[in-house]
Protein backbone atom coordinates (compact mmCIF):
# COMPACT_ATOMS: atom_id res chain seq x y z
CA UNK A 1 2.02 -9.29 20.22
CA UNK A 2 2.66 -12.62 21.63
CA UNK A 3 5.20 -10.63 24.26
CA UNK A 4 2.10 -8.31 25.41
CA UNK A 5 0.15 -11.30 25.72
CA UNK A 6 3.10 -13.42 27.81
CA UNK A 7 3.08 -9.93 30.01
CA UNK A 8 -0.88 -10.11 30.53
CA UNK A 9 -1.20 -13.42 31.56
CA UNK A 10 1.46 -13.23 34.26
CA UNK A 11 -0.05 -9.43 35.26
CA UNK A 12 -3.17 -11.44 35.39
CA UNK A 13 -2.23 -14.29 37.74
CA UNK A 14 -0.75 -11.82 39.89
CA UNK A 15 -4.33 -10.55 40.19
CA UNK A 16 -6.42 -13.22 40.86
CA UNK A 17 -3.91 -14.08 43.46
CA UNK A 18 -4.07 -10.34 44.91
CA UNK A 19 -7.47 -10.74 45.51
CA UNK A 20 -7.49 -14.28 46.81
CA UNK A 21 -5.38 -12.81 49.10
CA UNK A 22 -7.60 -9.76 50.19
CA UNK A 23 -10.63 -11.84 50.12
CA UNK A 24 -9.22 -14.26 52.28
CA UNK A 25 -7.98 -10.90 54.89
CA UNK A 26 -10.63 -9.02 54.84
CA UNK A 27 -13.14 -12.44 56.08
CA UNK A 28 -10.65 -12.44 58.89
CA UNK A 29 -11.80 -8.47 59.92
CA UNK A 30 -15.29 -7.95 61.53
CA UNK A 31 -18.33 -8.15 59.99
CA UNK A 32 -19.62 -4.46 58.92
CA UNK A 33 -22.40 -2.82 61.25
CA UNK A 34 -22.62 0.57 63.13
CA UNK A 35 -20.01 1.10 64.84
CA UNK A 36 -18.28 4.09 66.81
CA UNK A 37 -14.82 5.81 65.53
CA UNK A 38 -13.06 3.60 67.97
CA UNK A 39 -14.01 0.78 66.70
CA UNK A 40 -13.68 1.78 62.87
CA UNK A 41 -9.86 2.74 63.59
CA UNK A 42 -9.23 -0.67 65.30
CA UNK A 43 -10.75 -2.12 62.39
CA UNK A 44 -8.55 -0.41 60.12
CA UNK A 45 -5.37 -1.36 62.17
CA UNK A 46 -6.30 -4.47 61.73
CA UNK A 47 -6.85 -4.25 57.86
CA UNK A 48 -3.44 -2.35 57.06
CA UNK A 49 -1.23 -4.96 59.62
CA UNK A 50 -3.50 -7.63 58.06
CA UNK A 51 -0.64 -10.50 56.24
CA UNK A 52 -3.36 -11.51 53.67
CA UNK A 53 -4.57 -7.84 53.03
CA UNK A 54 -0.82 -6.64 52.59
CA UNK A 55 0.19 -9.50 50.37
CA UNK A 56 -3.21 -8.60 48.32
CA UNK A 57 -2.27 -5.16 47.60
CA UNK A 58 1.30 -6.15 46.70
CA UNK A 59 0.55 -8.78 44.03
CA UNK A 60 -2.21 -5.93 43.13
CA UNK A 61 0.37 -3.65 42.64
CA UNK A 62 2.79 -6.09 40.95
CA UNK A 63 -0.56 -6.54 38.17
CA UNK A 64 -0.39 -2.55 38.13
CA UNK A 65 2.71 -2.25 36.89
CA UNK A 66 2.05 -4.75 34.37
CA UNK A 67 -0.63 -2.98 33.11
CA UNK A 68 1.04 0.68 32.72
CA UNK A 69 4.04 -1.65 30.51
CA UNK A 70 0.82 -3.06 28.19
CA UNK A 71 -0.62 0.54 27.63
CA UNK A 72 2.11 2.18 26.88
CA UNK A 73 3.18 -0.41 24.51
CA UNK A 74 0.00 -0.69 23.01
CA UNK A 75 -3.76 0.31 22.33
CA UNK A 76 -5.84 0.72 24.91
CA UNK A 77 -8.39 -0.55 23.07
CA UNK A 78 -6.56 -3.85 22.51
CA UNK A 79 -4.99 -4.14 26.28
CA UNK A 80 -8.58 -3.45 28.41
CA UNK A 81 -10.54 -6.02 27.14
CA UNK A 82 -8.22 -8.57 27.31
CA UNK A 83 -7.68 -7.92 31.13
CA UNK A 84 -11.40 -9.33 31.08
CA UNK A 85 -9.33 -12.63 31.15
CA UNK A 86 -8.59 -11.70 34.92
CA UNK A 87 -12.37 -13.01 35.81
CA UNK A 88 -11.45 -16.28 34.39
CA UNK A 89 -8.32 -16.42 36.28
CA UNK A 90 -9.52 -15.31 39.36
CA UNK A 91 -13.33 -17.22 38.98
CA UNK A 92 -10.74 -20.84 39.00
CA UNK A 93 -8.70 -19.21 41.97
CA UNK A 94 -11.68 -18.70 44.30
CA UNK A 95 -12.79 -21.98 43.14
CA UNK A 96 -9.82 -24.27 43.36
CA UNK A 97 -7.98 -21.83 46.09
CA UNK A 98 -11.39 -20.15 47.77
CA UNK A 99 -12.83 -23.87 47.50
CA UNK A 100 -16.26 -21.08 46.81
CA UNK A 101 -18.80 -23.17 45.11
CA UNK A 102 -19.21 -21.71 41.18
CA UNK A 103 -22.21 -22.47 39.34
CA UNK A 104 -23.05 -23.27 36.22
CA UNK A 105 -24.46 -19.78 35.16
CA UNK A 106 -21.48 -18.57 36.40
CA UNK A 107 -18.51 -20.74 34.02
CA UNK A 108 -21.30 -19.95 31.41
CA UNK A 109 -20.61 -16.32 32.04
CA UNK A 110 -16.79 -17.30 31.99
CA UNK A 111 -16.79 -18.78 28.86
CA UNK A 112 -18.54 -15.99 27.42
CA UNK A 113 -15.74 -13.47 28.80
CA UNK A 114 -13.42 -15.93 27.23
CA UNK A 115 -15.23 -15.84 23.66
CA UNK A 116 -15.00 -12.16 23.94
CA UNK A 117 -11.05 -11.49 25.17
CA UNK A 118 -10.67 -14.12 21.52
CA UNK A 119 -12.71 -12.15 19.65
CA UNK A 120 -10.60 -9.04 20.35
CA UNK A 121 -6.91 -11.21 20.17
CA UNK A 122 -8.19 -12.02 16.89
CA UNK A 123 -9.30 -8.88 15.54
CA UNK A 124 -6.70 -7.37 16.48
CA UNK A 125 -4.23 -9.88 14.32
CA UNK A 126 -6.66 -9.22 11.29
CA UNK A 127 -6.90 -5.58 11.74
CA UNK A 128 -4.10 -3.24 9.47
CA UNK A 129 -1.65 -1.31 12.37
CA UNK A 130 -1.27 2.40 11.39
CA UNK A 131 1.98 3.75 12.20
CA UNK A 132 2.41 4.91 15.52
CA UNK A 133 1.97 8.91 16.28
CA UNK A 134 3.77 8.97 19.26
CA UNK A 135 7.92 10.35 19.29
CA UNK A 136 10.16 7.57 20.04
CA UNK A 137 11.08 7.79 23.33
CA UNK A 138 14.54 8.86 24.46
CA UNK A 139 17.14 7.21 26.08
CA UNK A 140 19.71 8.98 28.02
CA UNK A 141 22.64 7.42 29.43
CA UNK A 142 23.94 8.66 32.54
């Protein structure tokens, strides 16, 4: 378990810094209002040659990956709450990175994502594993 958990964290902090990264691209696009097709597709040209946007979806996709490893190594039920810890992660990037002011109501909120991620580590350390239905799978060697 401690391996899944290694593998979440650093899935995680590829997150928050995906979206760091597209938050801090997509404030460098115009602002949203009615606009013709013309300007919509320059808009979009903008988005998909963007640096910050491109490097978002990449460390996006990097978290991705780790997530399809975590499911198919374990319950869903287990993995999906405990990518809840992402918020946490990525509510001290926008604040440390972002430099975006975070309220108290909102590290409140935090720590009550945090209680809940410990809750579910914890339960599932306490709860009896049945044996796994699922075939091992196959290697082939080529």
């Amino acid at each position: 378990m401690i391996k899944l958990i290694i593998v979440l964290l650093i899935g995680l902090v590829f997150e928050a810094t995906g979206v760091v990264f597209l938050s801090k691209g997509l404030k460098q696009l115009d602002d949203p209002q009615p606009m013709s097709v013309a300007q919509i597709l320059k808009i979009v040209r903008r988005g998909i040659t963007n640096t910050n946007i491109l490097a978002g979806v990449f460390f996006e996709a990097i978290f991705f990956v780790a997530l399809l490893i975590l499911l198919a190594r374990s319950d869903v039920s287990f993995v999906w709450p405990l990518t809840a810890l992402g918020f946490v992660i990525t509510t001290l990037a926008a604040k440390f990175i972002l430099h975006e002011e975070v309220t108290s109501l909102r590290w409140i909120g935090v720590l009550l994502i945090m209680i809940g991620a410990a809750l579910i580590t914890w339960t599932e350390r306490t709860s009896p594993r049945k044996p796994s239905s699922r075939p091992e799978a196959i290697i082939m060697k080529i």
